[in-house]
C-alpha atoms as a PDB file:
ATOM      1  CA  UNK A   1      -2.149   6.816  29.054  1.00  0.00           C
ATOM      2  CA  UNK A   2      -5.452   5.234  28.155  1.00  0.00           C
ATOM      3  CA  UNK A   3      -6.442   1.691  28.568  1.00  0.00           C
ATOM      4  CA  UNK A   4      -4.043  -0.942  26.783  1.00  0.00           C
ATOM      5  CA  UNK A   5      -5.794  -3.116  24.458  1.00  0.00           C
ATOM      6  CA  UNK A   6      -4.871  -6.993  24.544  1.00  0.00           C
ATOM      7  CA  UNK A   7      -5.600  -6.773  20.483  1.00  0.00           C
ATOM      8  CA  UNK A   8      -4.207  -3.357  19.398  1.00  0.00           C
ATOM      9  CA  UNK A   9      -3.685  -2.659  15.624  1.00  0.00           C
ATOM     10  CA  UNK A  10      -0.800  -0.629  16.474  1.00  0.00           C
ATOM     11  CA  UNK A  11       2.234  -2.366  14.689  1.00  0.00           C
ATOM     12  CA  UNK A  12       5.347   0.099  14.591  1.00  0.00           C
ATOM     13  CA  UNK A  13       5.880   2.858  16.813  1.00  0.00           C
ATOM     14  CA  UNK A  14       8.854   5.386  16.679  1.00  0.00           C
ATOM     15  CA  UNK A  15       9.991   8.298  18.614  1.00  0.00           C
ATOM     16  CA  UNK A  16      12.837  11.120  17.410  1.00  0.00           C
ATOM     17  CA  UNK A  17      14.926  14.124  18.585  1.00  0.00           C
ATOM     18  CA  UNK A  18      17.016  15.856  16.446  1.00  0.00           C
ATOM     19  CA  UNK A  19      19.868  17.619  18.323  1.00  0.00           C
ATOM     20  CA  UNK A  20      22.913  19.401  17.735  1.00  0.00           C
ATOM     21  CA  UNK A  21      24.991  17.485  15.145  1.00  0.00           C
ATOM     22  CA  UNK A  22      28.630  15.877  15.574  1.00  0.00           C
ATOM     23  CA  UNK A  23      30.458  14.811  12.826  1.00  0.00           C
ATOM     24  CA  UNK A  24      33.732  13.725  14.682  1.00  0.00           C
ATOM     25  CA  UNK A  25      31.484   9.846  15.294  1.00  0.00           C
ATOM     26  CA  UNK A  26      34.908   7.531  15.400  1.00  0.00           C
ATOM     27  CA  UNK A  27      35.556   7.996  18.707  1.00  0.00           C
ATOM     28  CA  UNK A  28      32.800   7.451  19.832  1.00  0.00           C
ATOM     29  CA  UNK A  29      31.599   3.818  18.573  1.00  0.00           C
ATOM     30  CA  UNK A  30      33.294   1.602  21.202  1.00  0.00           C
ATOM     31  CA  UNK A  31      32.172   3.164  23.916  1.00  0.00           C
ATOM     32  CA  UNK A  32      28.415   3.568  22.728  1.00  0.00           C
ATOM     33  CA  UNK A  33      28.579   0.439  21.313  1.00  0.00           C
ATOM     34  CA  UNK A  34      28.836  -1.272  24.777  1.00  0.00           C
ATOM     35  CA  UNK A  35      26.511   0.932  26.363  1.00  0.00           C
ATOM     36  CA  UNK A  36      23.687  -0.013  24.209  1.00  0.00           C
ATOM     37  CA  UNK A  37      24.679  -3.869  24.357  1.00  0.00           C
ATOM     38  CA  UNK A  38      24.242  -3.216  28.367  1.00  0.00           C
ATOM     39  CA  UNK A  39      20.931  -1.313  27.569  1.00  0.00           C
ATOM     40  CA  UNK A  40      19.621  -4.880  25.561  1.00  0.00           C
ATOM     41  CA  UNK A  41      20.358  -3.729  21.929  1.00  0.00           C
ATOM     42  CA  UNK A  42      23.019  -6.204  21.025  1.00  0.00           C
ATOM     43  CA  UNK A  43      22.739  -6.249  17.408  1.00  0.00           C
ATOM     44  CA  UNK A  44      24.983  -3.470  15.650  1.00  0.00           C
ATOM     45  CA  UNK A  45      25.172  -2.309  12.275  1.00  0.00           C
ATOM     46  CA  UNK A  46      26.825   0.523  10.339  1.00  0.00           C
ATOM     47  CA  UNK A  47      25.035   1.920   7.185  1.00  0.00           C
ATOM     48  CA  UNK A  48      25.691   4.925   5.116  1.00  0.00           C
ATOM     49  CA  UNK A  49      22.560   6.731   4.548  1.00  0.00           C
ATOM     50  CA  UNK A  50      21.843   9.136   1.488  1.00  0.00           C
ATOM     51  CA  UNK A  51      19.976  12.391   3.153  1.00  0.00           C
ATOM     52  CA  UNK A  52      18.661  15.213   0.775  1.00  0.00           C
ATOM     53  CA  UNK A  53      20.246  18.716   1.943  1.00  0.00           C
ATOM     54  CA  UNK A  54      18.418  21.808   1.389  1.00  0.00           C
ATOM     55  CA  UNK A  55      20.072  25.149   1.201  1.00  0.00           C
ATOM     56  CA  UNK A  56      19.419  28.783   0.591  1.00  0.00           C
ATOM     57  CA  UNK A  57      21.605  31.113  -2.020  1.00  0.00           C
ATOM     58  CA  UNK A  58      21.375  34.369  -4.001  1.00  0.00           C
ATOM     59  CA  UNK A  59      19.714  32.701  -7.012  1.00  0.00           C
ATOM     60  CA  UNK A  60      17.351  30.767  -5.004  1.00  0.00           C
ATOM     61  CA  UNK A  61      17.123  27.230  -3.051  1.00  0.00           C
ATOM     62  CA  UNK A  62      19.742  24.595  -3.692  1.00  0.00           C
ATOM     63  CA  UNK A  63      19.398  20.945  -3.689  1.00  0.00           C
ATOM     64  CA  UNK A  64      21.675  18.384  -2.799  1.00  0.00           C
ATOM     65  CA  UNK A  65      22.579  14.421  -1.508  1.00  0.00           C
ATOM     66  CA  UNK A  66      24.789  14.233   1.838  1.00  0.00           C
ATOM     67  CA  UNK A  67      25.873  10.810   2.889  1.00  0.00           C
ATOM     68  CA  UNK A  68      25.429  10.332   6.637  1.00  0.00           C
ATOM     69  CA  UNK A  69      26.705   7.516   8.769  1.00  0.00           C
ATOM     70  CA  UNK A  70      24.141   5.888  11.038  1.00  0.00           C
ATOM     71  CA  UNK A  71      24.395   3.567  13.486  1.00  0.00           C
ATOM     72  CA  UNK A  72      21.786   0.690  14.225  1.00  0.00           C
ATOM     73  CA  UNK A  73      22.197  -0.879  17.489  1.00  0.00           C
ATOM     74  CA  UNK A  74      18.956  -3.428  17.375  1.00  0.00           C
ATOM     75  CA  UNK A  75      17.823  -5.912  20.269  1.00  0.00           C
ATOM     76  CA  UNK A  76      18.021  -9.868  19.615  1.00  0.00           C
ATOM     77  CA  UNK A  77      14.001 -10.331  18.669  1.00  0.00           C
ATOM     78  CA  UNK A  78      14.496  -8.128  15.757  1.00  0.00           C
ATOM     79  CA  UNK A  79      11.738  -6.146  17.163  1.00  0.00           C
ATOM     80  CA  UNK A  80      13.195  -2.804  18.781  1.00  0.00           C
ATOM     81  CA  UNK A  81      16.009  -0.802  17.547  1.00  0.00           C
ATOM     82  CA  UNK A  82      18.226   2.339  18.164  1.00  0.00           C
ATOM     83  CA  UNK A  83      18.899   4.295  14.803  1.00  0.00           C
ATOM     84  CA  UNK A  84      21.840   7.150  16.110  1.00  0.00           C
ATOM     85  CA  UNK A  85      22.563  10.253  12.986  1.00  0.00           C
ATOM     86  CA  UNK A  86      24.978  12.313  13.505  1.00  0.00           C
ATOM     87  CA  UNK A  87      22.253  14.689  14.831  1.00  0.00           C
ATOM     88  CA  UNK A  88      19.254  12.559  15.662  1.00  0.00           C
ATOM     89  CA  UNK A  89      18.305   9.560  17.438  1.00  0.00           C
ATOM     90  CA  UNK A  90      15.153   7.454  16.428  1.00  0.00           C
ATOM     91  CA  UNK A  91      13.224   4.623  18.640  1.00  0.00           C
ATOM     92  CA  UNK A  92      11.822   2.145  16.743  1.00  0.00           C
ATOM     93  CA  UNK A  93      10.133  -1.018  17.482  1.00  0.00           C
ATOM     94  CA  UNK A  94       6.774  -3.144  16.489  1.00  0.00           C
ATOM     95  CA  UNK A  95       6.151  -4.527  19.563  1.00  0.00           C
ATOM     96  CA  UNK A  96       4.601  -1.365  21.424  1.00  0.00           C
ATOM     97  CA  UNK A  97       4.319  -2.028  25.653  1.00  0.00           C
ATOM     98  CA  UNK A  98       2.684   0.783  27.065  1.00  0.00           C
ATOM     99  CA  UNK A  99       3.789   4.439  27.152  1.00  0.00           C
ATOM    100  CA  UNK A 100       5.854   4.443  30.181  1.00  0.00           C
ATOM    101  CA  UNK A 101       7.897   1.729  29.249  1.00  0.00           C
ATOM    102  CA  UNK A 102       7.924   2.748  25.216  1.00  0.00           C
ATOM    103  CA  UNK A 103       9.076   6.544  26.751  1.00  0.00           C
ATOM    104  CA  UNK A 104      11.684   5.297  29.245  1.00  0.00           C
ATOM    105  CA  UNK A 105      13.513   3.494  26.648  1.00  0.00           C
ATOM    106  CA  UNK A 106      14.071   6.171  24.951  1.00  0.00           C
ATOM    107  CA  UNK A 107      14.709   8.564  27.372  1.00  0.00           C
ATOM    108  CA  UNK A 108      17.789   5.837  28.447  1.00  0.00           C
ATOM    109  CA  UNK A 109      18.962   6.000  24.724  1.00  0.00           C
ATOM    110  CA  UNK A 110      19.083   9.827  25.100  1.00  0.00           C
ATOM    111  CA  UNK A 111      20.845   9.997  28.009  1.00  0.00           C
ATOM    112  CA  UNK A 112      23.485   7.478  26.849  1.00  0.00           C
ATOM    113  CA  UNK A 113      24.142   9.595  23.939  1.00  0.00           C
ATOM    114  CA  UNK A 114      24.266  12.316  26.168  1.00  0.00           C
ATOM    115  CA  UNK A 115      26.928  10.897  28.438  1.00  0.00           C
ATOM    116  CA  UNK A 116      29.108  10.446  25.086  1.00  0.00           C
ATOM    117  CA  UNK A 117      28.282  13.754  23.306  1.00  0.00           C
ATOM    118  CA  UNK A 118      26.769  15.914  24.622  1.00  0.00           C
ATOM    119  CA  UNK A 119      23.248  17.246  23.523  1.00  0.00           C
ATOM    120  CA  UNK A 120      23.392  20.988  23.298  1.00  0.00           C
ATOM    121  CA  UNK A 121      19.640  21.261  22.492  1.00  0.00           C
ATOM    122  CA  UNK A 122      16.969  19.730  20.472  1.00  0.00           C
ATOM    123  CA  UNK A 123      15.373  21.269  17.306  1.00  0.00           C
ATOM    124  CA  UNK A 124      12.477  18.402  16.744  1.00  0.00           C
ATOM    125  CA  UNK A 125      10.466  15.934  18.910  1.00  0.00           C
ATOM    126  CA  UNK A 126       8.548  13.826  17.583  1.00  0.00           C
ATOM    127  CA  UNK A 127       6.342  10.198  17.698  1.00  0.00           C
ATOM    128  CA  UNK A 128       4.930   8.314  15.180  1.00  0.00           C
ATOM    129  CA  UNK A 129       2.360   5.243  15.056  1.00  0.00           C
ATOM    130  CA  UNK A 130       1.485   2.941  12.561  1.00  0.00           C
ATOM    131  CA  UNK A 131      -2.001   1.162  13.101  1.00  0.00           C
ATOM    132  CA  UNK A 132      -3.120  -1.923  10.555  1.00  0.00           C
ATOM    133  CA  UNK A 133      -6.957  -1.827  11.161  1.00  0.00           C
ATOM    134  CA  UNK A 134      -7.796  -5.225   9.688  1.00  0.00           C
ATOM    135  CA  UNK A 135     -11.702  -6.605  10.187  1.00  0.00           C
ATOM    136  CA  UNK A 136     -12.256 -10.078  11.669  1.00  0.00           C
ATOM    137  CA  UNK A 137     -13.968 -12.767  10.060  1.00  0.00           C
ATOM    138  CA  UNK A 138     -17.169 -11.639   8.600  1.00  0.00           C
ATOM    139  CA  UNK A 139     -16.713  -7.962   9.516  1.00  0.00           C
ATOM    140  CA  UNK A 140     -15.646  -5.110   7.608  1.00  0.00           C
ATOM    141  CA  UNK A 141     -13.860  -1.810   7.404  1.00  0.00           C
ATOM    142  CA  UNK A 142     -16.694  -0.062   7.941  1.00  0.00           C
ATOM    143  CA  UNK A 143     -17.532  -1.652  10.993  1.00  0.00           C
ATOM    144  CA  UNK A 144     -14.135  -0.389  12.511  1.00  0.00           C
ATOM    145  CA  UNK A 145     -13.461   3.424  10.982  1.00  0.00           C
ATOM    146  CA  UNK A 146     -15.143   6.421  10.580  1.00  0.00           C
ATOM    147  CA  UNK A 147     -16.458   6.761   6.925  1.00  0.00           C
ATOM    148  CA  UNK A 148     -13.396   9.539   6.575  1.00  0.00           C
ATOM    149  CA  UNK A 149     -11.072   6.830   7.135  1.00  0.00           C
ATOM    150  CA  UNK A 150     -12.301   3.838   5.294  1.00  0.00           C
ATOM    151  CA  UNK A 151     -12.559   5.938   1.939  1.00  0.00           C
ATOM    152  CA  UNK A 152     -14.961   5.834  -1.527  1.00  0.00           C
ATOM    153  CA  UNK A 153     -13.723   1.530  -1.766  1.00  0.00           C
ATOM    154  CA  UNK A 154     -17.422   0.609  -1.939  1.00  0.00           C
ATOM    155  CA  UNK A 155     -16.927   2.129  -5.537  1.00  0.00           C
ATOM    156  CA  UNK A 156     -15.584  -1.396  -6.278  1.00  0.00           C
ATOM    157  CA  UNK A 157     -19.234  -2.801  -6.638  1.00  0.00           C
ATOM    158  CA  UNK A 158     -19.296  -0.986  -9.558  1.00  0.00           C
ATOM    159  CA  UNK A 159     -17.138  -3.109 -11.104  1.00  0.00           C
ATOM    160  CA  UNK A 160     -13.666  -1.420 -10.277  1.00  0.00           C
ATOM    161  CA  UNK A 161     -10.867  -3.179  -9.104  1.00  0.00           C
ATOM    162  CA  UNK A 162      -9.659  -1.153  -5.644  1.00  0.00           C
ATOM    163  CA  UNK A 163      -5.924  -0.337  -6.001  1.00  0.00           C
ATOM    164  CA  UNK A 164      -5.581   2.421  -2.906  1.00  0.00           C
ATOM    165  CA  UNK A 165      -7.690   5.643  -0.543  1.00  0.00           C
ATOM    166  CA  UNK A 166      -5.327   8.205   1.075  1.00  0.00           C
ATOM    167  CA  UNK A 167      -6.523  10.713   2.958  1.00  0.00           C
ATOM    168  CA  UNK A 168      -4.293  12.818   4.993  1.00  0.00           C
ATOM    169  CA  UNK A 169      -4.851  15.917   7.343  1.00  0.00           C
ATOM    170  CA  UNK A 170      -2.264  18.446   8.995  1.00  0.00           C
ATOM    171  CA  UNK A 171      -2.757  20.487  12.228  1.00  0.00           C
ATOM    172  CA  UNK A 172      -0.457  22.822  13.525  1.00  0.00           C
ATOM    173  CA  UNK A 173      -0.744  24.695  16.753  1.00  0.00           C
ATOM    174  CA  UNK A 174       2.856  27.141  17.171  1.00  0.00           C
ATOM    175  CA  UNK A 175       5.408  24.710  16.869  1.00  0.00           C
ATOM    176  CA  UNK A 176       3.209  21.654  17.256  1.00  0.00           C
ATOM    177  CA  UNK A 177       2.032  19.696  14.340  1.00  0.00           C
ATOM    178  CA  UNK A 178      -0.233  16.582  13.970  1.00  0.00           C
ATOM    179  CA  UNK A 179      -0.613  14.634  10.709  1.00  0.00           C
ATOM    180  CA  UNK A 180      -3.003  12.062  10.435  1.00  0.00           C
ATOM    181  CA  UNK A 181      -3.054   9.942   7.113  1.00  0.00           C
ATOM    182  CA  UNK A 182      -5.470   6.883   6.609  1.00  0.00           C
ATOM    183  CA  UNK A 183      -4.526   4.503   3.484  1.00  0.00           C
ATOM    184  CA  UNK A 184      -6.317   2.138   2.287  1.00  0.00           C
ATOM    185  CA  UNK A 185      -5.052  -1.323   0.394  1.00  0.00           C
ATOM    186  CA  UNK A 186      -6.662  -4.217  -1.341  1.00  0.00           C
ATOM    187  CA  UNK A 187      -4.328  -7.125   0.484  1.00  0.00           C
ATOM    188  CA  UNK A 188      -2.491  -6.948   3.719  1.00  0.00           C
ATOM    189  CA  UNK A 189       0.163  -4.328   5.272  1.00  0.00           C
ATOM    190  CA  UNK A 190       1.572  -1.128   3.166  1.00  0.00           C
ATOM    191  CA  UNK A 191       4.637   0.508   4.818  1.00  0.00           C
ATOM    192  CA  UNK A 192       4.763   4.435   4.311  1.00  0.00           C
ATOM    193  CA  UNK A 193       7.495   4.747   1.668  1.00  0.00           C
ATOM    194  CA  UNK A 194       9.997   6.642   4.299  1.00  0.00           C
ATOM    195  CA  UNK A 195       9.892   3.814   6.369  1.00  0.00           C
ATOM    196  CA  UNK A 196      10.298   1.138   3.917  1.00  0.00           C
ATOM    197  CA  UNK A 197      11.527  -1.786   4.105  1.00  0.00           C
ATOM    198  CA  UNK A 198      10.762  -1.708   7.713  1.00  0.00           C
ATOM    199  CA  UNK A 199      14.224  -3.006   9.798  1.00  0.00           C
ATOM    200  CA  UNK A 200      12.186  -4.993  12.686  1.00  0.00           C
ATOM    201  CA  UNK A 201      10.156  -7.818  12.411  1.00  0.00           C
ATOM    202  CA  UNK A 202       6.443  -7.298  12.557  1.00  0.00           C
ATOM    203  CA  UNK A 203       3.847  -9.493  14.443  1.00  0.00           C
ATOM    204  CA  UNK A 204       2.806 -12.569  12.416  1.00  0.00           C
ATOM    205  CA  UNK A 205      -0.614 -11.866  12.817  1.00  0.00           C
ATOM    206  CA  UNK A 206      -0.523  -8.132  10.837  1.00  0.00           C
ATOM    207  CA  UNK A 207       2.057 -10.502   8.108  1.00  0.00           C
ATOM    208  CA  UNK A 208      -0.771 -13.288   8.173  1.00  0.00           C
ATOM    209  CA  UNK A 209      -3.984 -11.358   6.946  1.00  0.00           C
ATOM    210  CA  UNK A 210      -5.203 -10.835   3.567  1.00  0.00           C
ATOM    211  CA  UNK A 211      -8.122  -8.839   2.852  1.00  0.00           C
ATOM    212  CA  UNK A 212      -8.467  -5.253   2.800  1.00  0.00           C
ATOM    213  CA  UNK A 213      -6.249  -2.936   5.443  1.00  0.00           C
ATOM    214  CA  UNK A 214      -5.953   0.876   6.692  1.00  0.00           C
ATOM    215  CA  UNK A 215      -3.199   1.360   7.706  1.00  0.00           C
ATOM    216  CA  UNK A 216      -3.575   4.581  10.376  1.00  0.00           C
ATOM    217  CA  UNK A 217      -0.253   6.646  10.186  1.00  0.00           C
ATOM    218  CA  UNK A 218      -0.242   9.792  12.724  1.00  0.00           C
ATOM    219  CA  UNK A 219       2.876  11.616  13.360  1.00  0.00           C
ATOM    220  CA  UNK A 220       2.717  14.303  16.198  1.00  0.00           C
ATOM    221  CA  UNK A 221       5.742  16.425  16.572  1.00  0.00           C
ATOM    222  CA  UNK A 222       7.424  19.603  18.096  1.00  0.00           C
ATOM    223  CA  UNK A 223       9.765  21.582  16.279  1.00  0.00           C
ATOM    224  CA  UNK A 224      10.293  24.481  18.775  1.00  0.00           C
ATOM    225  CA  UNK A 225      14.462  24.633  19.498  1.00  0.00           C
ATOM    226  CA  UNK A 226      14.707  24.265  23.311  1.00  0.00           C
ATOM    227  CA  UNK A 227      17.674  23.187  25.365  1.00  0.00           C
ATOM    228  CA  UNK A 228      18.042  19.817  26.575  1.00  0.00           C
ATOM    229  CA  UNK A 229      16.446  18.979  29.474  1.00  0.00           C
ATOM    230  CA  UNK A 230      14.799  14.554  30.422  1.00  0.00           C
ATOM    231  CA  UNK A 231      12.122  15.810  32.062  1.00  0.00           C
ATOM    232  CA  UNK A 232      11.018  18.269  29.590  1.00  0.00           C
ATOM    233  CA  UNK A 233      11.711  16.240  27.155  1.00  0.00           C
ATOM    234  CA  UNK A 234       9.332  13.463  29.296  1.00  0.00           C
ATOM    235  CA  UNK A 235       6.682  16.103  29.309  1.00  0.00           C
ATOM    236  CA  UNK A 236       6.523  16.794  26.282  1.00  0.00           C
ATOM    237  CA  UNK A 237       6.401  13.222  24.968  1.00  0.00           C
ATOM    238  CA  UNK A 238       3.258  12.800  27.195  1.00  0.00           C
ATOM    239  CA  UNK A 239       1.841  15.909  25.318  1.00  0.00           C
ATOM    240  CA  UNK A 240       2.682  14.536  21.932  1.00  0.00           C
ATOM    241  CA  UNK A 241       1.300  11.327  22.523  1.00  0.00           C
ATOM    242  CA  UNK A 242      -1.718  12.077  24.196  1.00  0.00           C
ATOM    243  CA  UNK A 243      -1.955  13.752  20.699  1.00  0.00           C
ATOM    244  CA  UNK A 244      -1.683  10.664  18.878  1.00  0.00           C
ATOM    245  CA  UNK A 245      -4.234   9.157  21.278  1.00  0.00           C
ATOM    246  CA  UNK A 246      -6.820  11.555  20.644  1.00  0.00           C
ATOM    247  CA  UNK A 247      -6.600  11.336  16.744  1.00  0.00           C
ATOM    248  CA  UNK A 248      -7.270   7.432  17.167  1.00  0.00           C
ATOM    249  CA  UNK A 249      -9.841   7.505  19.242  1.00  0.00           C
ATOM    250  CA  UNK A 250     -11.613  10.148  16.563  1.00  0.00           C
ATOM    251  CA  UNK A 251     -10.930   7.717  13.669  1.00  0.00           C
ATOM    252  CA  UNK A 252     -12.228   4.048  15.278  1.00  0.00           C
ATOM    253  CA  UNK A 253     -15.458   3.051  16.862  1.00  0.00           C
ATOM    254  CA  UNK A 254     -16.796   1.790  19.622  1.00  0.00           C
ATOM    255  CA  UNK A 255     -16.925  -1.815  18.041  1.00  0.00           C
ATOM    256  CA  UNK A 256     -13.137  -1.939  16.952  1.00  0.00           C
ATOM    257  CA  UNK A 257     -12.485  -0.763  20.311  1.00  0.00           C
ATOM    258  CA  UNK A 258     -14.740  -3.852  22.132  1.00  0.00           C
ATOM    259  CA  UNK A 259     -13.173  -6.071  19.518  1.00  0.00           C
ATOM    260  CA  UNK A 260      -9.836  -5.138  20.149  1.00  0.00           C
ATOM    261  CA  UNK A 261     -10.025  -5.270  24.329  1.00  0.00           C
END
C-alpha cells in the first residue's frame, strides 16, 4: 500500500477489534499462552486494568471504574506485542514492516483467539499511527508539514518560550471515522496520554533527537457491528488504512517525502 520509505517517521502502530466479551478468561490462559509463544510473542504478563464504564438510568448517565484483566503476550525485542481484554484484542508494535505483514499478524492473533473463544462479532475496527516528524540538520518543521500541521511556534521569536500546538480534526462517513491530530513539542517524542508509558521499545533514533517534534497521531476506525468474518475483516483493514495513508500524504511535503526515501 504505497511505497515504503527506508526513513519513515512512523514510530508506533496499533490495530484493534472489539468483540463479544468473555469473562470466564481462566481457562483459557494455558492454552493461549502457548499459542502465542508458537506465534513469536514469548513474553507474558498479566495486569489488571482500571476501564471507565458508562451506563444509562432513569435519572440520567452513570459513571463508573471496572477492573479488567488483560493479558500481554509481547515478542523478545520488546518491540511488538499482543494486548487480549476480555472483549478486545490490540496489535501493537514500533517497528512497522509493511501493511501485509503488519495486517497478517494480526489477523493470526485473531484467529488464535478465535480458535479459543469464539468471536461472535465485532463492534469496532480500528488502526492507529503515530508519526515523529523530526527535521534533519539545518532543516526545519516547516520544511516537512503543511503550515496546518506545524502550528503558530514561529510566535516564539517574539520572545515566548514554545510549550505545545494541537490541532486535531474528526471525519466521519456512516460508521467510519478518521481523526487526525498534529502536536507540536519543544524537545523530542510526546506519547498521547492513552498510550502512555508506551510498553515497547521505540527506535533509538526517535529517543536520540532533541529539537522540536510533531508528532502525527491519526486513528481511522469502524464502528459498524458486523459478524466475524478474516477476510472482511482483511478488507476492511485495507480500507482503514488506506485512510490513514491519505491523511499523511495531505499533511507532509514533497521534501519530507525525498528526505525520508
Amino acid at each position: 500500500m504505497g511505497t515504503r520509505l527506508s526513513r519513515a517517521p512512523v514510530c508506533f502502530t496499533l490495530s484493534q477489534m472489539r468483540f463479544n466479551p468473555v469473562l470466564a478468561m481462566e481457562p483459557l490462559l494455558a492454552g493461549l499462552q502457548e499459542a502465542f509463544r508458537n506465534a513469536g510473542f514469548p513474553d507474558y504478563v498479566q495486569s489488571e486494568v482500571r476501564t471507565l464504564e458508562v451506563s444509562t438510568a432513569s435519572d440520567g448517565v452513570q459513571l463508573g471504574e471496572k477492573t479488567i484483566r488483560r493479558l500481554m503476550y509481547r515478542n523478545k525485542t520488546e518491540t511488538a506485542s499482543i494486548l487480549l481484554d476480555p472483549g478486545a484484542l490490540t496489535f501493537e508494535l514500533t517497528d512497522y514492516p509493511d501493511f501485509e505483514e503488519f495486517s497478517g499478524t494480526f489477523l493470526k492473533a485473531l484467529k488464535i483467539v478465535h480458535e479459543h473463544r469464539p468471536i461472535e462479532y465485532c463492534d469496532r475496527l480500528g488502526i492507529r499511527m503515530l508519526d515523529a516528524i523530526q527535521p534533519d540538520e539545518g532543516a526545519v518543521l516547516e520544511q516537512y508539514l503543511v503550515p496546518q500541521a506545524v502550528g503558530l511556534g514561529f510566535l516564539a521569536a517574539e520572545g515566548l518560550e514554545h510549550q505545545q500546538t494541537l490541532t486535531e480534526s474528526l471525519f466521519e462517513q456512516g460508521p467510519r471515522a478518521l481523526l487526525v491530530r498534529a502536536v507540536r513539542v519543544p524537545n523530542g517524542l510526546a506519547a498521547p496520554p492513552d498510550l502512555a508509558p508506551l510498553r515497547l521499545k521505540l527506535h533509538q533514533r526517535f529517543i536520540d533527537f532533541r529539537g522540536d517534534t510533531v508528532m502525527l497521531d491519526c486513528d481511522s476506525s469502524n464502528s459498524n457491528r458486523t459478524d466475524y468474518s478474516p477476510e472482511a475483516t482483511k478488507v476492511e483493514l485495507a480500507k482503514l488504512k488506506a485512510a490513514l495513508s491519505r491523511s499523511f500524504n495531505a499533511l507532509v511535503t514533497p521534501y519530507a517525502m525525498e528526505k525520508w526515501k
